[in-house]
N, C-alpha and C. Protein backbone atom coordinates (compact mmCIF):
# COMPACT_ATOMS: atom_id res chain seq x y z
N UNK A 1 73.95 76.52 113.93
CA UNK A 1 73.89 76.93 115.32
C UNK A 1 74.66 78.23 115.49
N UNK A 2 73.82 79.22 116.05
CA UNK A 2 74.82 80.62 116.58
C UNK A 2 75.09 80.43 117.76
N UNK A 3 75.99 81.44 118.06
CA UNK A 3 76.54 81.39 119.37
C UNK A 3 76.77 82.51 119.74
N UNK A 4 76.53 83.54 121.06
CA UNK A 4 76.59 85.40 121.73
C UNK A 4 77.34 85.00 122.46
N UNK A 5 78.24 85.99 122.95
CA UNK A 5 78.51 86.32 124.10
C UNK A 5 77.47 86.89 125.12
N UNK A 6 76.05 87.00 124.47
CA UNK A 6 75.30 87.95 125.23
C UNK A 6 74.47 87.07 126.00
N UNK A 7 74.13 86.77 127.08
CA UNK A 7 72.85 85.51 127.83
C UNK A 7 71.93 86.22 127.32
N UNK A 8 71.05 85.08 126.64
CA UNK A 8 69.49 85.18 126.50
C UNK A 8 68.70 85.77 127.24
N UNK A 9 67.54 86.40 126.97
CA UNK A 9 66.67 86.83 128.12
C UNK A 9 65.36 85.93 128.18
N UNK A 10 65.30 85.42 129.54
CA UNK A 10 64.21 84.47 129.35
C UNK A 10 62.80 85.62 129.36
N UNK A 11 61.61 85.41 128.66
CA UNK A 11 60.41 86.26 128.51
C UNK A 11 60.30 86.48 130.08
N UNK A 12 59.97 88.09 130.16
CA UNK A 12 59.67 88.35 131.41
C UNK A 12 60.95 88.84 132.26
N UNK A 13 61.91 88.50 131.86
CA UNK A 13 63.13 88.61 133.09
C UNK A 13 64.60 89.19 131.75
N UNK A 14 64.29 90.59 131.86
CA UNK A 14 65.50 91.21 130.80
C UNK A 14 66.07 91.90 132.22
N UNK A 15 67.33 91.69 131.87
CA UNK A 15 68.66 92.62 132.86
C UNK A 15 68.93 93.81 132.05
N UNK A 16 68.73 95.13 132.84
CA UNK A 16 68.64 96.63 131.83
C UNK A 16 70.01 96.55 131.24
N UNK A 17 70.72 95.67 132.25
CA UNK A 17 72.50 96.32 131.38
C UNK A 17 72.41 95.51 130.35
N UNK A 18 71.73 93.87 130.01
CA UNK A 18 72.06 93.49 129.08
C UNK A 18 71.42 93.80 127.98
N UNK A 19 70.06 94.58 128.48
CA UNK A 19 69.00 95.30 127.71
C UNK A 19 69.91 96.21 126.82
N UNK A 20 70.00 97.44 127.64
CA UNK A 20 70.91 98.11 127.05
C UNK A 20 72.20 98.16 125.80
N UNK A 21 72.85 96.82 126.17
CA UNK A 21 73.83 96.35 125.32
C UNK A 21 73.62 95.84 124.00
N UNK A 22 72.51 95.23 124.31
CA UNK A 22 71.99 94.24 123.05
C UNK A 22 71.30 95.62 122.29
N UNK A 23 70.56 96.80 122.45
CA UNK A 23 70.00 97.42 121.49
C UNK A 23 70.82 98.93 121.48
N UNK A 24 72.05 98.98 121.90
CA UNK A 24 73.16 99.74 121.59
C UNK A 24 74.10 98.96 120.34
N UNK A 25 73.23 97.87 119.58
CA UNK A 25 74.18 97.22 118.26
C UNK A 25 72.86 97.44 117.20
N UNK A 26 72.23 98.97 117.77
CA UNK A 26 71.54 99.59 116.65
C UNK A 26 71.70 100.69 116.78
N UNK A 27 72.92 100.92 115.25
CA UNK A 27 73.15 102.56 115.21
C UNK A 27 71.77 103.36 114.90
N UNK A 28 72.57 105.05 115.67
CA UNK A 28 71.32 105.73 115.84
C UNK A 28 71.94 106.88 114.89
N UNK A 29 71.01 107.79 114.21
CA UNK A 29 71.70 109.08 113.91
C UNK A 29 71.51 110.10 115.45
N UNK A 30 71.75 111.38 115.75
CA UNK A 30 72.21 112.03 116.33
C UNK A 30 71.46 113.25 116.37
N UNK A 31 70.23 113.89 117.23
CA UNK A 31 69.54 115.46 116.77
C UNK A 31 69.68 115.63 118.26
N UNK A 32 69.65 117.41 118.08
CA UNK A 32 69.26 117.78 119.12
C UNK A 32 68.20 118.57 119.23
N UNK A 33 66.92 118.82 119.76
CA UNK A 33 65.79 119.23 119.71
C UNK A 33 65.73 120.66 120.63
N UNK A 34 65.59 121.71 120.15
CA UNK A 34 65.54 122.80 120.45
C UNK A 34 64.38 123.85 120.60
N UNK A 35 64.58 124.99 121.50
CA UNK A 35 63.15 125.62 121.30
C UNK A 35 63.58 127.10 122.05
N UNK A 36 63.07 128.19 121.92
CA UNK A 36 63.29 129.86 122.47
C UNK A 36 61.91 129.43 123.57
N UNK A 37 62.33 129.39 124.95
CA UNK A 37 61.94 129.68 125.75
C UNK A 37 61.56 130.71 126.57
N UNK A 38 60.92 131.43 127.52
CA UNK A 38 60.98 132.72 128.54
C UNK A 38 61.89 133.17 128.74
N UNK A 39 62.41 132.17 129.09
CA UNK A 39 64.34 131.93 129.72
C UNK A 39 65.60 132.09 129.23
N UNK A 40 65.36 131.82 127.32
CA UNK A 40 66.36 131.89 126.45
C UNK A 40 65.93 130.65 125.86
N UNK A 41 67.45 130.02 124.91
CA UNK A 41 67.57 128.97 124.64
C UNK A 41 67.15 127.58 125.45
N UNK A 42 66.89 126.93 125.02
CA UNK A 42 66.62 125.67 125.37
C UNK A 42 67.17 124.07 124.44
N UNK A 43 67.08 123.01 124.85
CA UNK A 43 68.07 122.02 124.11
C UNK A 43 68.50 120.59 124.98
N UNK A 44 68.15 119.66 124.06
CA UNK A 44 68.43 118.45 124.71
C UNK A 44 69.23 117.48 123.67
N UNK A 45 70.01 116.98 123.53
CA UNK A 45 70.91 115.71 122.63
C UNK A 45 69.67 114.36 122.61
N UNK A 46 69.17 113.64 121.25
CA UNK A 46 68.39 112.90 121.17
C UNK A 46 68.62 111.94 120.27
N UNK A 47 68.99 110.51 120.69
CA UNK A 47 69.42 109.63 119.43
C UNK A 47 67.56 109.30 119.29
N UNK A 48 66.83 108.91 120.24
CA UNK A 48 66.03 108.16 119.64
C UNK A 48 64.50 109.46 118.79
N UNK A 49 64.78 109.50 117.64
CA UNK A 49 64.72 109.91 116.77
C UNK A 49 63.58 109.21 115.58
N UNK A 50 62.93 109.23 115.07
CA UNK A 50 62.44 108.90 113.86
C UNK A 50 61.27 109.53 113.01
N UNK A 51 61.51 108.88 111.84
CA UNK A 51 60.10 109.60 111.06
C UNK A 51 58.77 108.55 111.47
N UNK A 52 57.67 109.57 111.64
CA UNK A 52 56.66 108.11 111.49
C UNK A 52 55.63 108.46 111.01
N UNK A 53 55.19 108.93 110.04
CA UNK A 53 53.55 109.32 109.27
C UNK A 53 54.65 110.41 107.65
N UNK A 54 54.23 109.85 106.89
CA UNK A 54 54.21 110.76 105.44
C UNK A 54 53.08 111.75 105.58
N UNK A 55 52.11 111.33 105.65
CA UNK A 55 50.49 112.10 105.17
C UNK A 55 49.83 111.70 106.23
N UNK A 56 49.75 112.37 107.52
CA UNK A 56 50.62 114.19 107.36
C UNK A 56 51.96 113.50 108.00
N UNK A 57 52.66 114.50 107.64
CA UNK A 57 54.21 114.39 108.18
C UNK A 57 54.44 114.35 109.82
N UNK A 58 54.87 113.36 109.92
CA UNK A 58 54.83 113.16 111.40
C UNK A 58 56.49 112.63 111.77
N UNK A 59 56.97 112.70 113.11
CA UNK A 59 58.25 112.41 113.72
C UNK A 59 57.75 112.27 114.87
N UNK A 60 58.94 111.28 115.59
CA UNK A 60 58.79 110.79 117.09
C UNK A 60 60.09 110.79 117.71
N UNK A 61 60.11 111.12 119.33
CA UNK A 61 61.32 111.33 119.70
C UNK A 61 60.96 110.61 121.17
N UNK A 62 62.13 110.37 121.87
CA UNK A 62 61.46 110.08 123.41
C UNK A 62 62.84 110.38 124.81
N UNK A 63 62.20 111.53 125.01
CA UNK A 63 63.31 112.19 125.97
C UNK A 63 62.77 111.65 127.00
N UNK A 64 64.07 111.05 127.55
CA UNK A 64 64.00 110.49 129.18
C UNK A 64 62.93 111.47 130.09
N UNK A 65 62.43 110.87 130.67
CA UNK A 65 61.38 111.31 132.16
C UNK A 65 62.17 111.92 133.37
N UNK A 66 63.45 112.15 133.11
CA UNK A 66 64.35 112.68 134.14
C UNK A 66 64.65 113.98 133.14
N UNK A 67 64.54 114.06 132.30
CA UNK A 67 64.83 115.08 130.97
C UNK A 67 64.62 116.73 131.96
N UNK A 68 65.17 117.51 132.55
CA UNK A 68 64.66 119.11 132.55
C UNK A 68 64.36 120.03 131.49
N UNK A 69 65.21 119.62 130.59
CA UNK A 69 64.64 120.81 129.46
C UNK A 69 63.42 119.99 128.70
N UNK A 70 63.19 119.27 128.79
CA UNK A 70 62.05 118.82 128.18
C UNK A 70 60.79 118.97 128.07
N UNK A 71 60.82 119.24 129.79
CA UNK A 71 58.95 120.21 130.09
C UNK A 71 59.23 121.37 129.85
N UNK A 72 60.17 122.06 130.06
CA UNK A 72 60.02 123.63 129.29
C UNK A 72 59.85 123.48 127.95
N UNK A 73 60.58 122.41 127.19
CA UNK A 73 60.21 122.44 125.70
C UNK A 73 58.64 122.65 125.05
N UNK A 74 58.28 121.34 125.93
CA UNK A 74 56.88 121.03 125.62
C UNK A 74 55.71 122.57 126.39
N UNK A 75 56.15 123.01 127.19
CA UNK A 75 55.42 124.30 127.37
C UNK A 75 55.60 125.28 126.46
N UNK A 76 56.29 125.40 125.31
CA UNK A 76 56.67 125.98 124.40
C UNK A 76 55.71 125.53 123.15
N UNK A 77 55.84 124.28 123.09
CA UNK A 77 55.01 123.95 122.19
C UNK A 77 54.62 123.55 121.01
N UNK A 78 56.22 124.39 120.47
CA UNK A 78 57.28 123.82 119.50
C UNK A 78 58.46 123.87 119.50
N UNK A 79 59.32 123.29 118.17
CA UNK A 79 60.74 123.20 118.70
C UNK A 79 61.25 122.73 117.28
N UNK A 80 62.73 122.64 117.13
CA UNK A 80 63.17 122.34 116.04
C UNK A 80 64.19 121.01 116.37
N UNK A 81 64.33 120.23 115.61
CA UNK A 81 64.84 118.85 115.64
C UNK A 81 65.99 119.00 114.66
N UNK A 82 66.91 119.49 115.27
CA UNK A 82 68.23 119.77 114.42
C UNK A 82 69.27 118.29 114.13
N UNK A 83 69.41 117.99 113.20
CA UNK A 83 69.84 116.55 112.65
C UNK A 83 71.58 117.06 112.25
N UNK A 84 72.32 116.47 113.13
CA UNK A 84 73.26 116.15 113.55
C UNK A 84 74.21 116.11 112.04
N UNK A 85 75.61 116.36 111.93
CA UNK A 85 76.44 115.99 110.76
C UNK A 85 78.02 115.63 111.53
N UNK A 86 78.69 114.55 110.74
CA UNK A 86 79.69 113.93 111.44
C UNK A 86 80.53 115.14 112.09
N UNK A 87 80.97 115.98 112.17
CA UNK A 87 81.28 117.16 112.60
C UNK A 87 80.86 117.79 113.51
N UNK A 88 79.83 117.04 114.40
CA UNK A 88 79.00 117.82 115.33
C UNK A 88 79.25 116.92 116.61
N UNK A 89 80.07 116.23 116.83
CA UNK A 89 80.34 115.86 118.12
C UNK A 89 80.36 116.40 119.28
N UNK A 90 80.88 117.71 118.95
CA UNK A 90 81.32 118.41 120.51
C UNK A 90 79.75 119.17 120.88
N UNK A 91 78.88 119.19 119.80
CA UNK A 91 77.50 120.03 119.83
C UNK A 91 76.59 118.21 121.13
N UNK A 92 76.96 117.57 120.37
CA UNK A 92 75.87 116.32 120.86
C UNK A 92 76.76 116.41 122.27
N UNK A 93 77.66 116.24 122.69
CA UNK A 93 78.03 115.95 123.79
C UNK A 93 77.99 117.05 125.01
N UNK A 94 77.65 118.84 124.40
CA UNK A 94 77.65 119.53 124.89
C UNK A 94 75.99 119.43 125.58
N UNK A 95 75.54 119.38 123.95
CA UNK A 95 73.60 119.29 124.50
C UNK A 95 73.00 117.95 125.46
N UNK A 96 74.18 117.39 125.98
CA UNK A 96 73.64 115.74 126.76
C UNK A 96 74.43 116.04 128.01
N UNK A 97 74.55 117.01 128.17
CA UNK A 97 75.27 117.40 129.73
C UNK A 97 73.60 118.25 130.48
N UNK A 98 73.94 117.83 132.00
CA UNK A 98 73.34 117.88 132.54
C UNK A 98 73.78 119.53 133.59
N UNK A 99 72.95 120.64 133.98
CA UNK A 99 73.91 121.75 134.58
C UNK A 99 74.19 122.62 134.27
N UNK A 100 74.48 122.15 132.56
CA UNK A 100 75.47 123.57 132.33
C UNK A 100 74.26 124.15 131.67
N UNK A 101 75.02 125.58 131.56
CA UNK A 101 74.51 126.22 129.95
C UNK A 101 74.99 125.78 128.79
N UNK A 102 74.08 124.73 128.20
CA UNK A 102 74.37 124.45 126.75
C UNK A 102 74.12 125.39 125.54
N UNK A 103 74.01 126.11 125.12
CA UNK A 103 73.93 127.18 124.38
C UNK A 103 75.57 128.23 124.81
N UNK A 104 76.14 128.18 126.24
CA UNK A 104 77.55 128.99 126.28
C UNK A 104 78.45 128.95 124.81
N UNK A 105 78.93 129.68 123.92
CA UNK A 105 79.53 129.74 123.16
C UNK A 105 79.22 129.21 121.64
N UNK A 106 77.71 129.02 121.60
CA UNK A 106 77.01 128.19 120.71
C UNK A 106 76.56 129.14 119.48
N UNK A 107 77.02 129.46 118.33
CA UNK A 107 76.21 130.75 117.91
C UNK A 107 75.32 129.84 117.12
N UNK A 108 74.23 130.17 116.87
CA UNK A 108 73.01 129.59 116.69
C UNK A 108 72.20 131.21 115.91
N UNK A 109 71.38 130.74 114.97
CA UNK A 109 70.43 130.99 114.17
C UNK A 109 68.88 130.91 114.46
N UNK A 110 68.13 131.23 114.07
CA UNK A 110 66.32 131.33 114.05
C UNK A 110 65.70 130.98 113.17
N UNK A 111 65.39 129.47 113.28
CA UNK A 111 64.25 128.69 112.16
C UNK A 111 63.04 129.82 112.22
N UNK A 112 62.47 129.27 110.87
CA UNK A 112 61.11 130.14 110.96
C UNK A 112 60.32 129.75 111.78
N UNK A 113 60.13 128.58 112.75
CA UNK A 113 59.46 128.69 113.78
C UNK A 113 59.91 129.02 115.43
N UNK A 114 60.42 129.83 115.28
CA UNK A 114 61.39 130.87 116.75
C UNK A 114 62.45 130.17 116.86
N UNK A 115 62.36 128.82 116.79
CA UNK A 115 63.55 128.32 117.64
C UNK A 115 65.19 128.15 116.99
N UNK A 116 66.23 127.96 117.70
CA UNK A 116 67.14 127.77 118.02
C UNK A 116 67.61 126.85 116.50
N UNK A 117 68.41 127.03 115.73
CA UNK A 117 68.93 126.19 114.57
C UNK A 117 70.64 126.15 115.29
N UNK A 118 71.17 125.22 115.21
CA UNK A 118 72.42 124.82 115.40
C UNK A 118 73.24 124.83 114.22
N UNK A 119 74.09 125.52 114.56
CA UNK A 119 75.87 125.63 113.06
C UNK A 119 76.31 124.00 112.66
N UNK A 120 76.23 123.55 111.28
CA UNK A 120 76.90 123.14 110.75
C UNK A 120 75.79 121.79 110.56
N UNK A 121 75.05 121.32 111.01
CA UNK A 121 73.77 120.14 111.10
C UNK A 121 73.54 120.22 109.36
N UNK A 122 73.07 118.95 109.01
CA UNK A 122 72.56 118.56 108.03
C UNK A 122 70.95 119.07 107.49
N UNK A 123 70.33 118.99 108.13
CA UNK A 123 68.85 119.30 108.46
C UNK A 123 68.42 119.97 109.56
N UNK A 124 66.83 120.20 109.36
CA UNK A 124 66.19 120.52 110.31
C UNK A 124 64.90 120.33 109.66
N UNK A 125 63.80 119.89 111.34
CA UNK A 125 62.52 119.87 110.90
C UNK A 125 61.88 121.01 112.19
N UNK A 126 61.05 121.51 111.69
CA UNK A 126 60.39 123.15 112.36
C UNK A 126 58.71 121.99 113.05
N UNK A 127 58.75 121.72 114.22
CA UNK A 127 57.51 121.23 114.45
C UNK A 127 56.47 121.72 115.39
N UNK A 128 55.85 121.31 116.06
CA UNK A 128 54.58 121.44 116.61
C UNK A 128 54.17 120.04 117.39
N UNK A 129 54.32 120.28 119.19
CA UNK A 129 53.86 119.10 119.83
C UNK A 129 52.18 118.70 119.26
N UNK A 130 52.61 117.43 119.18
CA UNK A 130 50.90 116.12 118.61
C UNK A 130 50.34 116.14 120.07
N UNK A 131 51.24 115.55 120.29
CA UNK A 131 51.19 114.23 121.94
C UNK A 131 51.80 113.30 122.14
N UNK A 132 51.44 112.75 123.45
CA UNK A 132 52.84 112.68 124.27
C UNK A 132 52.13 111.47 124.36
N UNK A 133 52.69 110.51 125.00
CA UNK A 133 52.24 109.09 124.82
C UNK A 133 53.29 108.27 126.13
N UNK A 134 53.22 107.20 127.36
CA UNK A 134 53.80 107.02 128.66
C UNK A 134 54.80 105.99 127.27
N UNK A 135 55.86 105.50 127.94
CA UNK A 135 57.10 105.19 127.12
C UNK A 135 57.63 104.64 128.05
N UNK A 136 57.58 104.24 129.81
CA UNK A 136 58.12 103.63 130.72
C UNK A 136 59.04 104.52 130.78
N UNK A 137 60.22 104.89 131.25
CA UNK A 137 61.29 105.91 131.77
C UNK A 137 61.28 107.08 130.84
N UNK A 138 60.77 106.42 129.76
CA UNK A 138 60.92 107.64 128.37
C UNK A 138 59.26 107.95 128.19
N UNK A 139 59.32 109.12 127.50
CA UNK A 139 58.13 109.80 127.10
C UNK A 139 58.02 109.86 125.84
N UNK A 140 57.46 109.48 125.14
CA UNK A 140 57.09 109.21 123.09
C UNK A 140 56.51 110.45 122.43
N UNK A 141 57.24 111.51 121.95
CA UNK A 141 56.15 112.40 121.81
C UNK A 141 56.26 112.54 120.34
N UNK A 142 54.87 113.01 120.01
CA UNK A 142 54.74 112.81 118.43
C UNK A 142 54.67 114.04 118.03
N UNK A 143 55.32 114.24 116.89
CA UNK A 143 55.27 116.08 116.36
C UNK A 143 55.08 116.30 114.92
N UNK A 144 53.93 117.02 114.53
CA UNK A 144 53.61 117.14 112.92
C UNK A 144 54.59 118.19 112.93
N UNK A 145 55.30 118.19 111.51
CA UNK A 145 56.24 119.04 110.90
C UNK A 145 55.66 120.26 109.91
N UNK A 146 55.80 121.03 110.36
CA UNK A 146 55.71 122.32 110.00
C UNK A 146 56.46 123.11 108.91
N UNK A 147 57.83 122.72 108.79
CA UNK A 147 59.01 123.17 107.75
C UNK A 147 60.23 121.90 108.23
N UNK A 148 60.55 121.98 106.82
CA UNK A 148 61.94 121.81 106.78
C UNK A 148 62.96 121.80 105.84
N UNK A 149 64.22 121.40 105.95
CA UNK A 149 65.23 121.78 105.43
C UNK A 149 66.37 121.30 105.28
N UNK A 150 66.86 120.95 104.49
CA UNK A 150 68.63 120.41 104.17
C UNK A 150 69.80 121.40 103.93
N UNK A 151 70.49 121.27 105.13
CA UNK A 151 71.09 122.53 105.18
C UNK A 151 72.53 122.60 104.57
N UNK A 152 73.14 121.32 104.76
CA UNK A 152 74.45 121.11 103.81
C UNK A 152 74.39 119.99 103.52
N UNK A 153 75.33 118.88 102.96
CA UNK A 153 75.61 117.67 102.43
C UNK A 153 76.89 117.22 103.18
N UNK A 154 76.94 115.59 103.11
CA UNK A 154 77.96 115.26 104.49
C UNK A 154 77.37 114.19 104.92
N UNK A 155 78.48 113.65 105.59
CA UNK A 155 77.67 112.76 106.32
C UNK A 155 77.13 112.82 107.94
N UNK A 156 76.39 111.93 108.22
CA UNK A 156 75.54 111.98 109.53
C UNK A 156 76.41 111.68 110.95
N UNK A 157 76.24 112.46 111.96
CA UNK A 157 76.56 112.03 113.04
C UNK A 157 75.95 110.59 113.88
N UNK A 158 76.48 109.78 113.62
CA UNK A 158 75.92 108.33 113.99
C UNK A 158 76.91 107.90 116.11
N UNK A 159 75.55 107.15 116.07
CA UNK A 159 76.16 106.22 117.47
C UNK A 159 75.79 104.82 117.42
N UNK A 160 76.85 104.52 118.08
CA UNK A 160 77.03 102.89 117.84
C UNK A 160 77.59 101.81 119.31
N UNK A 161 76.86 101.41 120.02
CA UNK A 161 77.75 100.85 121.36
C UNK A 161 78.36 101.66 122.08
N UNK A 162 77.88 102.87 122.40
CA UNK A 162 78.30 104.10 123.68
C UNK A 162 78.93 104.60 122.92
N UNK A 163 79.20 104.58 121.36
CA UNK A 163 80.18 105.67 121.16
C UNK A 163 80.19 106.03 119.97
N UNK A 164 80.25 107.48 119.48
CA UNK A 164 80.43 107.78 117.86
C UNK A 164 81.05 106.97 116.87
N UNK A 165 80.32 107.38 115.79
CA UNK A 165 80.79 106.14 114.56
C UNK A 165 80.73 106.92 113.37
N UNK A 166 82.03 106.69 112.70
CA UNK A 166 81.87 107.40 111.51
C UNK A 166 82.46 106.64 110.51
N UNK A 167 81.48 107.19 109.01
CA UNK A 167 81.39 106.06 108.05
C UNK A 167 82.99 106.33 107.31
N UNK A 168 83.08 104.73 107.06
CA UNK A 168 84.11 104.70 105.98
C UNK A 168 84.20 105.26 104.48
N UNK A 169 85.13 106.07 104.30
CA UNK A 169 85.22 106.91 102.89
C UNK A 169 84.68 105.39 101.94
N UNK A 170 84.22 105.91 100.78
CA UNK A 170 83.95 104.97 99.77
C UNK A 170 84.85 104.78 98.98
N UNK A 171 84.84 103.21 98.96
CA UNK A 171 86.26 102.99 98.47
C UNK A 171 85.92 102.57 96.95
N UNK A 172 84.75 102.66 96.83
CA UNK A 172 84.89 102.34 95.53
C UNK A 172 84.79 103.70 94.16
N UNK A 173 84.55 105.06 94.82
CA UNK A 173 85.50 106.22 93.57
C UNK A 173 86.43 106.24 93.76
């Protein structure tokens, strides 16, 4: 017999906070998705993240429906999915603010597909909007990859229960 602190959800009747809680005890890695707009820079902080097609290379992301930089992204057309390294905290927390200029004090680089590469990230994938798909508050959008790249070695900027998580040195070298 197990036992939660968490109440069950009976089918049909989930509470968002407990929603929330229960699938915040699945760490996420950490990108922020970028793109050279009319305007300048552009940029949003994105845990939900993944690969989904080998052949052809495909990724999925799903920026909230309240998202602003997001329809400028997608009027762009492409964008780069800059993958996060434990060292990049103050970048994820800068790109998930709402208001400011996120790019202020940011020096940043030019993937070969225009956009915006972020200092110090592990990766990057150079893509091209698929389509967009309804996601309930979130929007699912699918993007064939175009280039990419491993840019240093390190470990990943992870989240875990509202809050950064970083891995334990290996104790076994």
């Amino acid at each position: 017999m197990t036992t939660s602190a968490v109440p069950q959800a009976r089918p049909g009747v989930v509470d968002q906070r407990t929603f929330r809680d229960v699938v915040g005890h699945f760490g996420t890695g950490v990108t922020v998705i970028t793109a050279l707009g009319a305007e300048g820079p552009l940029g949003f902080t994105c845990q939900s993240f993944s690969s989904l097609s080998l052949d052809p290379p495909l990724v999925t992301f799903s920026p909230a429906r309240t998202s602003s930089s997001w329809p400028r992204i997608r009027r762009v057309g492409r964008f780069t999915i800059n993958i996060l390294s434990a060292g990049n905290e103050v970048l994820s927390t800068t790109f998930a603010r709402s208001g400011v200029d996120r790019f202020a004090g940011v020096e940043w680089t030019v993937s070969p597909n225009g956009s915006p590469r972020l200092p110090g990230i592990l990766a990057s994938l150079d893509c091209d909007l698929q389509a967009e798909h309804d996601g309930g508050d979130h929007t699912i959008v699918v993007a064939s990859v175009q280039g990419l790249g491993i840019h240093r070695s390190g470990d990943p900027l992870l989240f875990y229960r509202g809050r950064y998580l970083h891995l334990e040195p290996d104790l076994a070298t």
